[in-house]
Protein backbone atom coordinates (compact mmCIF):
# COMPACT_ATOMS: atom_id res chain seq x y z
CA UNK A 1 -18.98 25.69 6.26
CA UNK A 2 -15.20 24.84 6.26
CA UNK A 3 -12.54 27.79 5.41
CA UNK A 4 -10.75 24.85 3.37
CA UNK A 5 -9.31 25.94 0.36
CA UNK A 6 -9.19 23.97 -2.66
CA UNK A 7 -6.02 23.79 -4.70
CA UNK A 8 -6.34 26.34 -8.23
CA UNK A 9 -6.14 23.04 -10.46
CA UNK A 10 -5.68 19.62 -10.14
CA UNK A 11 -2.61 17.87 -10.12
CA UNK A 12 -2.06 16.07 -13.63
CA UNK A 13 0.27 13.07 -14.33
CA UNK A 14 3.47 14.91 -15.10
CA UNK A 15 2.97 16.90 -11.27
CA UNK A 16 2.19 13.93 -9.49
CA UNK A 17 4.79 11.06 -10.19
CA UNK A 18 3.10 8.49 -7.67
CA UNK A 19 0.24 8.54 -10.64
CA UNK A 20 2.89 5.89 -12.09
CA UNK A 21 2.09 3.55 -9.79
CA UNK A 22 -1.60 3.22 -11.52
CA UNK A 23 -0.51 0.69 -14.04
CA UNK A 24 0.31 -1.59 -11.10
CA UNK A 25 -2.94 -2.17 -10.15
CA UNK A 26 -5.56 -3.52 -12.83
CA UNK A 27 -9.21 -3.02 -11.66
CA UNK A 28 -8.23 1.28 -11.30
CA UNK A 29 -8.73 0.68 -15.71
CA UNK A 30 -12.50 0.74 -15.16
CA UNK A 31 -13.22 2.10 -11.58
CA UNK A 32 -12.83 5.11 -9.50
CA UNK A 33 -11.24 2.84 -6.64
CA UNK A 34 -11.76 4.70 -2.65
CA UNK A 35 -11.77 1.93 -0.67
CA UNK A 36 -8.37 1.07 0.40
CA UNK A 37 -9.45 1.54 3.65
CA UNK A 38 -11.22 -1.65 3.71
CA UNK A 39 -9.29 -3.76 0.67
CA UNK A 40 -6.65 -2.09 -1.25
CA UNK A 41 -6.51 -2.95 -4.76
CA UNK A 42 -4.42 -5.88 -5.93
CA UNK A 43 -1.16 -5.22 -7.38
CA UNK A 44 0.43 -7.06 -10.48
CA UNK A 45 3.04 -8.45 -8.71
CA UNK A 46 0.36 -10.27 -6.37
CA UNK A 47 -0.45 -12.61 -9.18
CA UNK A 48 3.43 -13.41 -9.97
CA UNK A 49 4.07 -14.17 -6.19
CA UNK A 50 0.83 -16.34 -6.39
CA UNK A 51 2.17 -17.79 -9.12
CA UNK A 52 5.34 -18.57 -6.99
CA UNK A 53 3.53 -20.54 -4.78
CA UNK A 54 1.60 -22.70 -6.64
CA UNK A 55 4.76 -23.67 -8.83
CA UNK A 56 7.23 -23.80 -5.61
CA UNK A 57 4.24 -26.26 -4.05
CA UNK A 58 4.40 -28.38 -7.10
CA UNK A 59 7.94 -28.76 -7.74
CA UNK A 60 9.50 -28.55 -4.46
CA UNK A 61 6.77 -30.21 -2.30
CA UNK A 62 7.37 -31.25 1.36
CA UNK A 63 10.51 -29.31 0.73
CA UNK A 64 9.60 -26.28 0.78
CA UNK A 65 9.06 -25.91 3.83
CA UNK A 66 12.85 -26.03 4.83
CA UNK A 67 13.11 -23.89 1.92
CA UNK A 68 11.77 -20.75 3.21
CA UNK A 69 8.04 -21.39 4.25
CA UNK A 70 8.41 -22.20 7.62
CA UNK A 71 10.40 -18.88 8.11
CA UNK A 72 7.97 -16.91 6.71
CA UNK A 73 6.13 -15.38 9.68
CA UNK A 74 9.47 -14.04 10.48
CA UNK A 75 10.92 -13.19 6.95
CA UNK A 76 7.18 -11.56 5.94
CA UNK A 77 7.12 -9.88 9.20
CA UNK A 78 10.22 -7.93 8.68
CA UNK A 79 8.88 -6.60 5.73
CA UNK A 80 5.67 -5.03 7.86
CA UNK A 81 8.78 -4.41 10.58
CA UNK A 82 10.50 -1.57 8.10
CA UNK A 83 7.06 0.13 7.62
CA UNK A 84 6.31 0.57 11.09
CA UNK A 85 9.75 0.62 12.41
CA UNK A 86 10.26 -2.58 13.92
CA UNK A 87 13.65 -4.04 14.26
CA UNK A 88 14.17 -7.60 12.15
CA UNK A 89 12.64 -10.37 13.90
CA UNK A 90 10.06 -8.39 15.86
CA UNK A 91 6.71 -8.90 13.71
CA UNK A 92 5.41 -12.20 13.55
CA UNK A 93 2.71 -13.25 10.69
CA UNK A 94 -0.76 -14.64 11.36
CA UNK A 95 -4.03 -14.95 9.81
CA UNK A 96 -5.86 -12.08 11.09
CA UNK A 97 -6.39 -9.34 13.95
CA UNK A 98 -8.67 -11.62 16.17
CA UNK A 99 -5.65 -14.11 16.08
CA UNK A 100 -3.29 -11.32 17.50
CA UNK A 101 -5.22 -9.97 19.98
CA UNK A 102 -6.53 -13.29 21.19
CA UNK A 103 -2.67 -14.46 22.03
CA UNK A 104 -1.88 -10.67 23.45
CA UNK A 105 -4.54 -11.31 25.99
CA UNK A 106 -3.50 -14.82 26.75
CA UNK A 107 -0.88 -13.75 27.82
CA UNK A 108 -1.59 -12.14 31.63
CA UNK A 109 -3.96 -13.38 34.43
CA UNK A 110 -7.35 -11.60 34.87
CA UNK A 111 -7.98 -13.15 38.27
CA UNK A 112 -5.97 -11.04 40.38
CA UNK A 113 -6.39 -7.31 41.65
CA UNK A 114 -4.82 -5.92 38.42
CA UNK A 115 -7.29 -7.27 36.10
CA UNK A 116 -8.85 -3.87 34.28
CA UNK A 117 -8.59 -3.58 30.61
CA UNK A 118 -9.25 -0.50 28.98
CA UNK A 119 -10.36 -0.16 25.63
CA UNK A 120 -10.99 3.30 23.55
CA UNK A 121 -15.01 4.10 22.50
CA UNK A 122 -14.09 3.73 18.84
CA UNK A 123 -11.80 0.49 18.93
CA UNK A 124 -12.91 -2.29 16.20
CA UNK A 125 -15.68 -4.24 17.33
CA UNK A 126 -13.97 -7.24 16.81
CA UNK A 127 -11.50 -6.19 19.38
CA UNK A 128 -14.11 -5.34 22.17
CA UNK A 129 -15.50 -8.92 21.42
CA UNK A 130 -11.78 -10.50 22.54
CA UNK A 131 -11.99 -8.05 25.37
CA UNK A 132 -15.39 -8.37 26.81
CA UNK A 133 -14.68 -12.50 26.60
CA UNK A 134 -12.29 -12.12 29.33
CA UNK A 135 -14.77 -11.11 31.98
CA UNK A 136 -14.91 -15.04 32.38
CA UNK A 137 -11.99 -15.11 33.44
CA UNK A 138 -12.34 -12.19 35.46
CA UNK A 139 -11.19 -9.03 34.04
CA UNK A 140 -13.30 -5.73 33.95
CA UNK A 141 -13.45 -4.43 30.78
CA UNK A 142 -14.17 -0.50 30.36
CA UNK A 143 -14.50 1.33 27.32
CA UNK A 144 -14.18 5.27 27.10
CA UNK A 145 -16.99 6.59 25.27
CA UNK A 146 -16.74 9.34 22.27
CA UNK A 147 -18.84 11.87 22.97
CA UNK A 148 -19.55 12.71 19.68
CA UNK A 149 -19.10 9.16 18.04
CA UNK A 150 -16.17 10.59 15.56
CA UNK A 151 -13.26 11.46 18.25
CA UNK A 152 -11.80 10.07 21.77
CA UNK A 153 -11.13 13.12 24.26
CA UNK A 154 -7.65 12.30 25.28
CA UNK A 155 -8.28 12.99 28.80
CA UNK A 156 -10.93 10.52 29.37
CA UNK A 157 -8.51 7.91 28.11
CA UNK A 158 -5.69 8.60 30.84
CA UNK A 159 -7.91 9.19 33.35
CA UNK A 160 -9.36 5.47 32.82
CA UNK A 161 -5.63 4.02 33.22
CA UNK A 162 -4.85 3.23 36.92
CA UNK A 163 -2.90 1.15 38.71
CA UNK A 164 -5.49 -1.55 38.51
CA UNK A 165 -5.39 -1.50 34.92
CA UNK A 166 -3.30 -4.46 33.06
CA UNK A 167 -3.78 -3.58 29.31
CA UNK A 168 -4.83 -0.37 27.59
CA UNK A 169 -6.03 -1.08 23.77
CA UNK A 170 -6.34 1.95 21.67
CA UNK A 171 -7.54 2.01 17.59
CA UNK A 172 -4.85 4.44 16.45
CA UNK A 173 -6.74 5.00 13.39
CA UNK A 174 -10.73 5.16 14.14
CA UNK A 175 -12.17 2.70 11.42
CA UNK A 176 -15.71 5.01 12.04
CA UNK A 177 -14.35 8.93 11.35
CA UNK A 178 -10.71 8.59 10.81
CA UNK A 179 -9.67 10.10 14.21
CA UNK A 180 -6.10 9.58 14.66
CA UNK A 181 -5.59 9.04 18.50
CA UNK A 182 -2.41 10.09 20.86
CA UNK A 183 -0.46 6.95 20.96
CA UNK A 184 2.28 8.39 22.41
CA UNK A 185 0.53 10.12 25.58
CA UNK A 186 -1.63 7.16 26.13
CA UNK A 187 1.69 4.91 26.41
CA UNK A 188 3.05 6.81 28.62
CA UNK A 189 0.41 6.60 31.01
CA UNK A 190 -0.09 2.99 30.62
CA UNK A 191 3.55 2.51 31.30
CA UNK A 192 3.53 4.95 34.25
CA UNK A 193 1.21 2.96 35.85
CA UNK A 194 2.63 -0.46 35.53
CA UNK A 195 0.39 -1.50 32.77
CA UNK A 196 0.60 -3.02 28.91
CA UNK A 197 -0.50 -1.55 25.47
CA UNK A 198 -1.68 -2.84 22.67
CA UNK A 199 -2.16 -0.56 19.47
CA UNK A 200 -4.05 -1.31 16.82
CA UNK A 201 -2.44 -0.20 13.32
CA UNK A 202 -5.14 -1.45 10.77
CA UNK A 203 -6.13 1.94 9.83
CA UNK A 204 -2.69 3.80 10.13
CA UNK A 205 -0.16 1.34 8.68
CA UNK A 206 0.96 2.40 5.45
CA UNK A 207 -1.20 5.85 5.58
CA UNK A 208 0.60 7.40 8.76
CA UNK A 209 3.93 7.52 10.00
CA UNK A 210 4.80 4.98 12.36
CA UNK A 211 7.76 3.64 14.69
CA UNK A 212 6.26 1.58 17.03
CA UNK A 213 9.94 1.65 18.96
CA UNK A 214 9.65 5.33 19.55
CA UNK A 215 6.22 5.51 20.74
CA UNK A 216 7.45 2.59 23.33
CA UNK A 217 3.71 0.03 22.84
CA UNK A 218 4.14 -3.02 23.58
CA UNK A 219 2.35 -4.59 21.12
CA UNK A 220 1.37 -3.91 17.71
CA UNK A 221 -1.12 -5.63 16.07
CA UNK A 222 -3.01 -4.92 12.01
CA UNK A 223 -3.44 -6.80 8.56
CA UNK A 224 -2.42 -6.66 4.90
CA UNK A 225 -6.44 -5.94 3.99
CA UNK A 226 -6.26 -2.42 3.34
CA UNK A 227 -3.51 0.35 2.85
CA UNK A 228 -0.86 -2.46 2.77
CA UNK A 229 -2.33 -3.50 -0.14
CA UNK A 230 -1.49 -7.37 0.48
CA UNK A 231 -4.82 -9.24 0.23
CA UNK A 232 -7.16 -11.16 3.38
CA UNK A 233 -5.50 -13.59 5.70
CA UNK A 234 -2.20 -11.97 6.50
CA UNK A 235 -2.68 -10.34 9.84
CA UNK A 236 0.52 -9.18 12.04
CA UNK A 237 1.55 -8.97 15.31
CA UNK A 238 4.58 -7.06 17.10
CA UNK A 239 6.30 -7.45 20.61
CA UNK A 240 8.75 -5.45 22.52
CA UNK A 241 11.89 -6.81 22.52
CA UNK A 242 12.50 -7.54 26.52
CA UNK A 243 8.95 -9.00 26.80
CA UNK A 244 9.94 -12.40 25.45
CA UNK A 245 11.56 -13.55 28.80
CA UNK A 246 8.56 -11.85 30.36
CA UNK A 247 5.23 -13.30 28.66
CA UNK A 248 3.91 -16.84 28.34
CA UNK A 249 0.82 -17.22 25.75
CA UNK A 250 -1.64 -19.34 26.50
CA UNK A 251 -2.97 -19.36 23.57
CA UNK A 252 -0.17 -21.07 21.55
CA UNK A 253 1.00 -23.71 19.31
CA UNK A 254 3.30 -26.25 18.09
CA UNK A 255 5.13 -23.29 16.04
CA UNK A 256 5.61 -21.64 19.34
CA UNK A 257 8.24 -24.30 20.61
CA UNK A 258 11.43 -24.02 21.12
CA UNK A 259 12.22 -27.19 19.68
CA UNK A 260 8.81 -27.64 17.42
CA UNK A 261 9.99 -30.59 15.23
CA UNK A 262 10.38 -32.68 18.65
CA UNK A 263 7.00 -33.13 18.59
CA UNK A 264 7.57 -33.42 22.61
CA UNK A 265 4.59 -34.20 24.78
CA UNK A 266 3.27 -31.87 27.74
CA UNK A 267 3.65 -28.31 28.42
CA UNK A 268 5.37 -26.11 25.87
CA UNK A 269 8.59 -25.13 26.22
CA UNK A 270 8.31 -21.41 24.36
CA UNK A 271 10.98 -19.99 21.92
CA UNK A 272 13.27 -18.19 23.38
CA UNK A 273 12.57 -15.49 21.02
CA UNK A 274 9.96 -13.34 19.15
CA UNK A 275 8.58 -17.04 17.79
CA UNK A 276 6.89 -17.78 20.90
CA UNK A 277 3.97 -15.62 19.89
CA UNK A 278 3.21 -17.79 16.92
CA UNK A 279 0.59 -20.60 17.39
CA UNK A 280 -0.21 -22.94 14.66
CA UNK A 281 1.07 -23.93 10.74
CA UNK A 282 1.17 -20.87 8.82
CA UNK A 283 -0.31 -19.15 6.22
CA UNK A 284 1.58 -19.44 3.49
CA UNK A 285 -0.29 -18.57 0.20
CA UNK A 286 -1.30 -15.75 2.56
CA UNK A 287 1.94 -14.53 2.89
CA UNK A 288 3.15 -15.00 -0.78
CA UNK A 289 0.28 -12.21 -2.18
CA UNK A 290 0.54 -10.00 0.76
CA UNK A 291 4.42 -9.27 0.36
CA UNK A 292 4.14 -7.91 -3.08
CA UNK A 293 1.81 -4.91 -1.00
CA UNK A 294 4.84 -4.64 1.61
CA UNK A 295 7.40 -4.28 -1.07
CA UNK A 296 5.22 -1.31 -3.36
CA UNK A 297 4.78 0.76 0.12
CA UNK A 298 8.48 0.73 1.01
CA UNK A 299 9.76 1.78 -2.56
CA UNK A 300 7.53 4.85 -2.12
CA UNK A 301 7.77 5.40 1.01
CA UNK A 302 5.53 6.76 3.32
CA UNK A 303 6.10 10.49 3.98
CA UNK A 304 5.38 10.26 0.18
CA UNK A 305 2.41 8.76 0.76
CA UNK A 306 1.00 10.51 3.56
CA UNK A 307 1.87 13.70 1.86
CA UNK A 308 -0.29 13.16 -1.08
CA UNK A 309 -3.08 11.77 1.26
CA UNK A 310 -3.30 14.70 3.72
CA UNK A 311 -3.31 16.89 0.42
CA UNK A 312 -6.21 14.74 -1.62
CA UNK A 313 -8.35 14.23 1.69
CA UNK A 314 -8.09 17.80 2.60
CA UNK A 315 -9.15 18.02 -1.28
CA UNK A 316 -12.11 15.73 -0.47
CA UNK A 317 -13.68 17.64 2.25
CA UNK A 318 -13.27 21.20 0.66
CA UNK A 319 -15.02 19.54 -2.27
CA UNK A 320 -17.86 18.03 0.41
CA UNK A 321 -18.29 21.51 1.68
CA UNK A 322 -18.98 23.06 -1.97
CA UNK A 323 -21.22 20.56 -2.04
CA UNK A 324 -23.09 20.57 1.02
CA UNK A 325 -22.32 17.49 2.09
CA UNK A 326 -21.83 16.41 6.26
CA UNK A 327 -18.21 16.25 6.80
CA UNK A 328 -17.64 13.27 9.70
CA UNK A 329 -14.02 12.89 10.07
CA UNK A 330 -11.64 15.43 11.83
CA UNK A 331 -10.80 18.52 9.49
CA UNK A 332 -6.93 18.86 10.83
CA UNK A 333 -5.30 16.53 8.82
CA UNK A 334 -2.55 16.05 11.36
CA UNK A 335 -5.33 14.20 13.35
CA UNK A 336 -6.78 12.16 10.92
CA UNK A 337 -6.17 8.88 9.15
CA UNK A 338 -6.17 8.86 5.41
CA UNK A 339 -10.50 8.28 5.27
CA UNK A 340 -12.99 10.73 5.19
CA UNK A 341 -16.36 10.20 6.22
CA UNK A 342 -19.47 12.01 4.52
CA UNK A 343 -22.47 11.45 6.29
CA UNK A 344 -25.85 11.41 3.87
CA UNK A 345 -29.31 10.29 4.21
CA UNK A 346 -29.67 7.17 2.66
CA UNK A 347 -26.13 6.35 2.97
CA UNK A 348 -26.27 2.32 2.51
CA UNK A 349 -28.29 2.95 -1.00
CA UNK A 350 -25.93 5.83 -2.27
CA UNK A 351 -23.17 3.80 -1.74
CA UNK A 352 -24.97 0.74 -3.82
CA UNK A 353 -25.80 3.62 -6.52
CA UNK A 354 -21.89 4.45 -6.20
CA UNK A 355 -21.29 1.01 -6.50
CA UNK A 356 -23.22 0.71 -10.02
CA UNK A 357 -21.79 3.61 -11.30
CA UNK A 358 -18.08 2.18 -10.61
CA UNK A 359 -17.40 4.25 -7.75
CA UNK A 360 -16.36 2.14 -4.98
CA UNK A 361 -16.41 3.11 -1.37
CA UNK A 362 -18.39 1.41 1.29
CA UNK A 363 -21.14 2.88 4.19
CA UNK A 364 -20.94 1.91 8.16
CA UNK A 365 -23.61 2.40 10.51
CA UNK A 366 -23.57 5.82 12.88
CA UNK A 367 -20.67 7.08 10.70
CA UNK A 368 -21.61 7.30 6.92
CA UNK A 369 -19.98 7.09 3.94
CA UNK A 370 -16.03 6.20 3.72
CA UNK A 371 -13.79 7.66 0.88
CA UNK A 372 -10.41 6.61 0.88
CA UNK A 373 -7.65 7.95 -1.66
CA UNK A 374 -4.73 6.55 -1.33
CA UNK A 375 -1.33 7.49 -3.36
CA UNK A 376 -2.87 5.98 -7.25
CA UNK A 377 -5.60 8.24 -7.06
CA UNK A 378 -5.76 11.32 -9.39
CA UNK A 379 -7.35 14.44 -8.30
CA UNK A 380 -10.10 13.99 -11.39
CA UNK A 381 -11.18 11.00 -9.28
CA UNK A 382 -11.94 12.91 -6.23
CA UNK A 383 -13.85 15.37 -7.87
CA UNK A 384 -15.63 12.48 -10.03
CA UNK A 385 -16.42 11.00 -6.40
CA UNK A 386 -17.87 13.76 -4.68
CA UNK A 387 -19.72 14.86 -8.37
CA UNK A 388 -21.81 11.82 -8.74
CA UNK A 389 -22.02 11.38 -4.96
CA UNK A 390 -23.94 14.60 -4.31
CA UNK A 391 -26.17 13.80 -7.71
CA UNK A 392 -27.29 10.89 -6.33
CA UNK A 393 -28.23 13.01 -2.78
CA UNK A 394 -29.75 15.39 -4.65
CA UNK A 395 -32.04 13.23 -7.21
C-alpha cells in the first residue's frame, strides 16, 4: 500500500484557473476525457484553422503556396521549437514519427565497424521496427531490457553505449508505465563515446519540461497526437544546429533541395540548412489543425501544466491504492510522465465498459490500463474515474 496522501478536498473551479480552459474543448461536455496520452481532445480553434484552409485553398489556389504553405514545416515547427526549447528554424514538420526516424537513420552508414544502435527495452514499437530494418544494411541492433517491464535501469543503458555504437534511441516518456528516463546522463555517454542520439518526445512534450538544447540530443523526434493536442498527421523532427554541414539523408526529397523549384536532375544538392531533413510535399491541412494545440500549450505554459499533472496523477494513484487497485507506473512523480497505469484483470473489457459509460482511457498489453489527466481535468473526474473503474473490477 502507498503512504500517498490524498489532498483534504478537491480543487473546485475558482482554485484551479486552468479549469477555464474546459470550454475550449467540446467533447469534455459529455465525457470524462483521460486519454490525452494517446489523442488529446480537439480544441475550438482546430475547427477555425480548418476552416482557414479550406477557404485559403479555394480562394487563393496555386497561390498559396508562396503564401505561406510551403514554409510551413518551418513556421509550424517553431511553434513545437518554443515548447521544447528549440531555437527558430530547428524543428521541421512531417507526417508522423516513422517519417522522422526513418530519415534520422538514413542518415549514417551501418556497414562499417561503428554500426551498433542501441535502443531502450521500452522504446515504441514502431521505432524498434525502423531499427531492426537496418540489420540489412548491416547494423546490430540491441535493446536493453526492463527488468520489470515498467522502468529502464539507467546503468544497463550506458553500459550498452561503446565506442562501436553509432546511435543511442531512448523513449523519454515510456508509452507502457510512464517511466520518465535520464536523457541527460544517457547523452552524455553517447556523446562521450563518439556516438548520436535520438530522443523520442511523444510522451513528454507538452507534459514535461523540455529544452532539447540543454540536454545536448541530437535529434528530437514526436507528434501533435496527444498532449500537444494538434490532431494525427503532424509529426516533428529536430536537429542540432552544427549537424547540417555534417549529415546527408538518404532518405530525402525534392523539398530537401537547395534549389527545389529547379526541378534539377541527379543527385540532390541538400539545403544548406535545417530544410535538408525534409523529404516530400507537405502536410498542410495537417499543419493548419495541429497549430491551434501548439498555440493553447504555450499560453499556459508548461510548469503550469506539469504542476497540475504531477498533483492530479499523484491524486490518481492515492485514489488506486484506496481502492485496491495495481499501481504500474513509477510513484515519484519526478520520474514519471503525466500517465498512470492501473493494471486489472480483464483490462481490455473494463476499458470497453469505461468506454460505454463515457469514461475514456485505453488498455495496452503487459501494462494495463492508461489514465491520463491532463491540465482540463477536474479533480471530480479523477475520482469519477477510479469510482466506476473499481465497480466494474469488483462486479
Amino acid at each position: 500500500m502507498s503512504t500517498s496522501v490524498l489532498p483534504p478536498v478537491a480543487l473546485n473551479a475558482a482554485e484551479d484557473p486552468l479549469l477555464a480552459w474546459r470550454k475550449e474543448f467540446p467533447i469534455l461536455e459529455h465525457t470524462t476525457y483521460m486519454i490525452s496520452h494517446s489523442l488529446g481532445p480537439m480544441p475550438l480553434r482546430a475547427q477555425t484553422a480548418l476552416k482557414e484552409f479550406t477557404d485559403t485553398w479555394a480562394t487563393r489556389g496555386i497561390r498559396a503556396w508562396e503564401e505561406g504553405w510551403w514554409s510551413m514545416p518551418i513556421t509550424c515547427g517553431n511553434l513545437i521549437g518554443s515548447v521544447i526549447g528549440a531555437p527558430e528554424g530547428r524543428v521541421v514538420m512531417h507526417q508522423n514519427v516513422s517519417i522522422c526516424q526513418t530519415i534520422v537513420t538514413s542518415c549514417f552508414d551501418w556497414s562499417g565497424p561503428r554500426n551498433k544502435l542501441v535502443t531502450d527495452g521500452l522504446n515504441f514499437p514502431s521505432n524498434d521496427y525502423i531499427y531492426h530494418g537496418l540489420a540489412r544494411l548491416g547494423a546490430e541492433v540491441v535493446s536493453v531490457a526492463s527488468v520489470d517491464g515498467m522502468t529502464m535501469p539507467l546503468e544497463a543503458v550506458l553500459a550498452a553505449i561503446d565506442e562501436s555504437t553509432q546511435l543511442v534511441s531512448i523513449s523519454h516518456v515510456a508509452f507502457r508505465s510512464s517511466y520518465l528516463q535520464d536523457l541527460a546522463a544517457i547523452t552524455e555517454k553517447a556523446h562521450a563515446v563518439g556516438a548520436y542520439i535520438v530522443a523520442d518526445l511523444y510522451q513528454s512534450t507538452a507534459i514535461v519540461p523540455l529544452d532539447v538544447v540543454a540536454l545536448g540530443v541530437d535529434f528530437a523526434v514526436g507528434g501533435s497526437v496527444k498532449w500537444l493536442l494538434g490532431g494525427p498527421g503532424a509529426g516533428y523532427l529536430y536537429v542540432r544546429e552544427d549537424l547540417d554541414a555534417k549529415l546527408q539523408p538518404a532518405a530525402t526529397g525534392w523539398a530537401a533541395h537547395a534549389h527545389p523549384f529547379e526541378f534539377t536532375d541527379g543527385p540532390i544538392e541538400y539545403a544548406p540548412d535545417i530544410r535538408r531533413f525534409l523529404n516530400g510535399t507537405p502536410n498542410v491541412p495537417a499543419m493548419y489543425s495541429a497549430r491551434s494545440g501548439y498555440e493553447i500549450v504555450n499560453e499556459i505554459g508548461i510548469p503550469a501544466i506539469r504542476a497540475k499533472s504531477q498533483r492530479q496523477t499523484q491524486r490518481l494513484i492515492a485514489l488506486a491504492d484506496v481502492a485496491g487497485l495495481k499501481v504500474r507506473s513509477p510513484r515519484d512523480p519526478e520520474m514519471r510522465g503525466g500517465t498512470v497505469i492501473l493494471d486489472v484483470p480483464n483490462g481490455r473489457e473494463v476499458t470497453a465498459e469505461l468506454g460505454r459509460r463515457q469514461i475514456l482511457v485505453d488498455y495496452r498489453p503487459g501494462a494495463g490500463i492508461r489514465i491520463a489527466p491532463h491540465f482540463y481535468t477536474s479533480d471530480d473526474e479523477i475520482a469519477h474515474t477510479i469510482c466506476e473503474l473499481a465497480s466494474i473490477v469488483r462486479s
